[in-house]
Protein backbone atom coordinates (compact mmCIF):
# COMPACT_ATOMS: atom_id res chain seq x y z
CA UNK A 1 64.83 -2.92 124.46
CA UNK A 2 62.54 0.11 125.68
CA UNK A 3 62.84 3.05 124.48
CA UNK A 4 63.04 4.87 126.99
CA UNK A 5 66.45 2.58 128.57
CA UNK A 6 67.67 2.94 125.22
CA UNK A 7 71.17 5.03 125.64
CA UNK A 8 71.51 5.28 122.13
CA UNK A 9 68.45 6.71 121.02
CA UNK A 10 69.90 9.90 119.29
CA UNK A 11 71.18 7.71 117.14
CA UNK A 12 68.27 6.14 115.81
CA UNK A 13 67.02 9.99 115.21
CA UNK A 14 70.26 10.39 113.59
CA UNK A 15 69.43 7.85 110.73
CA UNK A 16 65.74 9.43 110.77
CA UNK A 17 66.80 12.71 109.90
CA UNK A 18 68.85 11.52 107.09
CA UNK A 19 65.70 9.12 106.07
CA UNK A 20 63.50 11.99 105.53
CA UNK A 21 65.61 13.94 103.84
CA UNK A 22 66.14 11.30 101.30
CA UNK A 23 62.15 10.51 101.21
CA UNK A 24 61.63 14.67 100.87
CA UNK A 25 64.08 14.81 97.90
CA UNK A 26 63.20 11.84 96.29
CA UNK A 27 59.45 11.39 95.80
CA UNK A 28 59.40 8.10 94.21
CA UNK A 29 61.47 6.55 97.16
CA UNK A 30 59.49 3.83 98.93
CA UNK A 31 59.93 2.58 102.30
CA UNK A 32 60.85 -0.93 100.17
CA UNK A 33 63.53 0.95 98.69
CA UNK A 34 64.46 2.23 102.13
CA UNK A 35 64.90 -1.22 103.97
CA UNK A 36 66.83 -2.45 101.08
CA UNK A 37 68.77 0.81 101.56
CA UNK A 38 69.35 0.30 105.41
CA UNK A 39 70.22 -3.66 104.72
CA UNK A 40 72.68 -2.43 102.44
CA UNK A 41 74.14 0.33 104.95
CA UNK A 42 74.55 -2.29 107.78
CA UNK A 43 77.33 -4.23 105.13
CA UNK A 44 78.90 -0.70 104.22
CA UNK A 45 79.36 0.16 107.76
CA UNK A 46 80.65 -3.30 108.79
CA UNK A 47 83.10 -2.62 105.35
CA UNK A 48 84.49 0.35 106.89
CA UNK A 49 85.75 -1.23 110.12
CA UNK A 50 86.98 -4.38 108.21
CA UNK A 51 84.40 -6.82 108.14
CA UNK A 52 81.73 -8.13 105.47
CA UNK A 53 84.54 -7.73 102.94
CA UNK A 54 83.06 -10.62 101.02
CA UNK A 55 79.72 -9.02 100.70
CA UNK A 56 78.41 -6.22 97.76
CA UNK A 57 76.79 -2.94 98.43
CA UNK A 58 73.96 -2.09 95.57
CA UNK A 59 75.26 0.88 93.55
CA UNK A 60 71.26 1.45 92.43
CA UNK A 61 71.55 5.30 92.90
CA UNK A 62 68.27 5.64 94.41
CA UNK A 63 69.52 4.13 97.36
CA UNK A 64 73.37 5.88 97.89
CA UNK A 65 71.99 9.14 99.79
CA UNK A 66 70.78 6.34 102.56
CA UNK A 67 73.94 4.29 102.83
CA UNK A 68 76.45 7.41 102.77
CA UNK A 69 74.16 8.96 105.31
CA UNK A 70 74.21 5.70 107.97
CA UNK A 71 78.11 5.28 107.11
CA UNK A 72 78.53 9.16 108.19
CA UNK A 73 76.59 8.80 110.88
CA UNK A 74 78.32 5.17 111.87
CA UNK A 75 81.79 7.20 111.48
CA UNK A 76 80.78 9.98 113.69
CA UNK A 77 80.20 7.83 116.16
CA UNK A 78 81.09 4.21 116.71
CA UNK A 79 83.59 3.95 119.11
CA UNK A 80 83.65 7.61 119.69
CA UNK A 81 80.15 8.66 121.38
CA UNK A 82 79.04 6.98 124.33
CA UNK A 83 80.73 4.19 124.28
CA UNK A 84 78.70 3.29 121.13
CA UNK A 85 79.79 -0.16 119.67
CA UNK A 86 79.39 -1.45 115.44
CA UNK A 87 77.21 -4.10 116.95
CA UNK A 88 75.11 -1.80 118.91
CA UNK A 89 75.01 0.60 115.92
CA UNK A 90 73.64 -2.14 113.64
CA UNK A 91 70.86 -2.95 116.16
CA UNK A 92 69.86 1.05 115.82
CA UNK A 93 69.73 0.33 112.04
CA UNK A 94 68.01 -3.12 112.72
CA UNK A 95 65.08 -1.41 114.63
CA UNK A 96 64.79 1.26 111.92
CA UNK A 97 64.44 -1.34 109.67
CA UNK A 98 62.24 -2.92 111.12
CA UNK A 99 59.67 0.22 111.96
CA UNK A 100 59.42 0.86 108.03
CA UNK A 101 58.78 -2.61 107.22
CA UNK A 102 55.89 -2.58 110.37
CA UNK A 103 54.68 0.92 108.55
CA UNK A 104 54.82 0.19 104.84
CA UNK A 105 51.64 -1.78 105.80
CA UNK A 106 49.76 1.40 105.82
CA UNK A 107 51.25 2.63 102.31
CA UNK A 108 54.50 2.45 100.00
CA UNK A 109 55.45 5.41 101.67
CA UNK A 110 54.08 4.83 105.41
CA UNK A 111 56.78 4.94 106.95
CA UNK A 112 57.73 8.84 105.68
CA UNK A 113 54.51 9.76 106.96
CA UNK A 114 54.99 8.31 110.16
CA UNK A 115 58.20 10.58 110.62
CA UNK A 116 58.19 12.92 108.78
CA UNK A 117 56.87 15.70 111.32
CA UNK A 118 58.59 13.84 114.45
CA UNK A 119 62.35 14.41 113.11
C-alpha cells in the first residue's frame, strides 16, 4: 500500500503523535521498547472488541503510555471514522511497527529522530 492511496493515513499520524510523546517524556524509551509496545497494543485492541482473549498484555510500565494511547486511538475510531475496520487498524499499527524496526538500525532511538519534527 502507497502512501499516498492510503485512506487511513491520519491514523498512522495518530499513533505517531502519541509515540513521540511517550519517547519526549521518557528518555530511556527505545524504539525496541516501542515495537514491543505496539505488538502488545495490537492484542489490547483486539481485547477490547472481543478477540485475543487468550493472549497477555505486558504490564512493564514503560510500555502502558503506548498501549493506552493505540487503544484510545483504536476506540475513537474503529468502526466509527471512515469506515475504518480492527483489521485495517492493526495494519496502521503493523506499518508503524515496522518503520521503527527499519529505523532502529540507525540508533536505539532512530526511530524518535526520524519523527520527531514530522508529527
Amino acid at each position: 500500500m502507497n502512501y499516498k492511496d492510503d485512506e487511513h493515513l491520519d491514523v498512522c499520524q495518530n499513533i505517531e503523535i502519541g509515540l513521540r510523546e511517550q519517547y519526549e517524556l521518557y528518555p530511556e524509551l527505545t524504539d525496541n521498547n516501542c515495537i514491543f509496545a505496539l505488538e502488545n497494543a495490537k492484542i489490547a485492541i483486539k481485547q477490547m472488541f472481543g478477540y485475543a482473549q487468550n493472549e497477555t498484555v505486558t504490564d512493564m510500565k514503560e510500555v502502558q503510555g503506548i498501549i493506552n494511547w493505540c487503544v484510545n486511538i483504536g476506540l475513537e475510531r474503529i468502526e466509527k471514522i471512515n469506515k475504518l475496520t480492527l483489521k485495517e487498524y492493526i495494519t496502521r499499527i503493523e506499518k508503524i511497527c515496522r518503520s521503527v524496526k527499519r529505523h532502529s538500525n540507525y540508533g536505539s532511538r532512530g526511530y524518535y529522530e526520524f519523527i520527531k519534527n514530522y508529527v
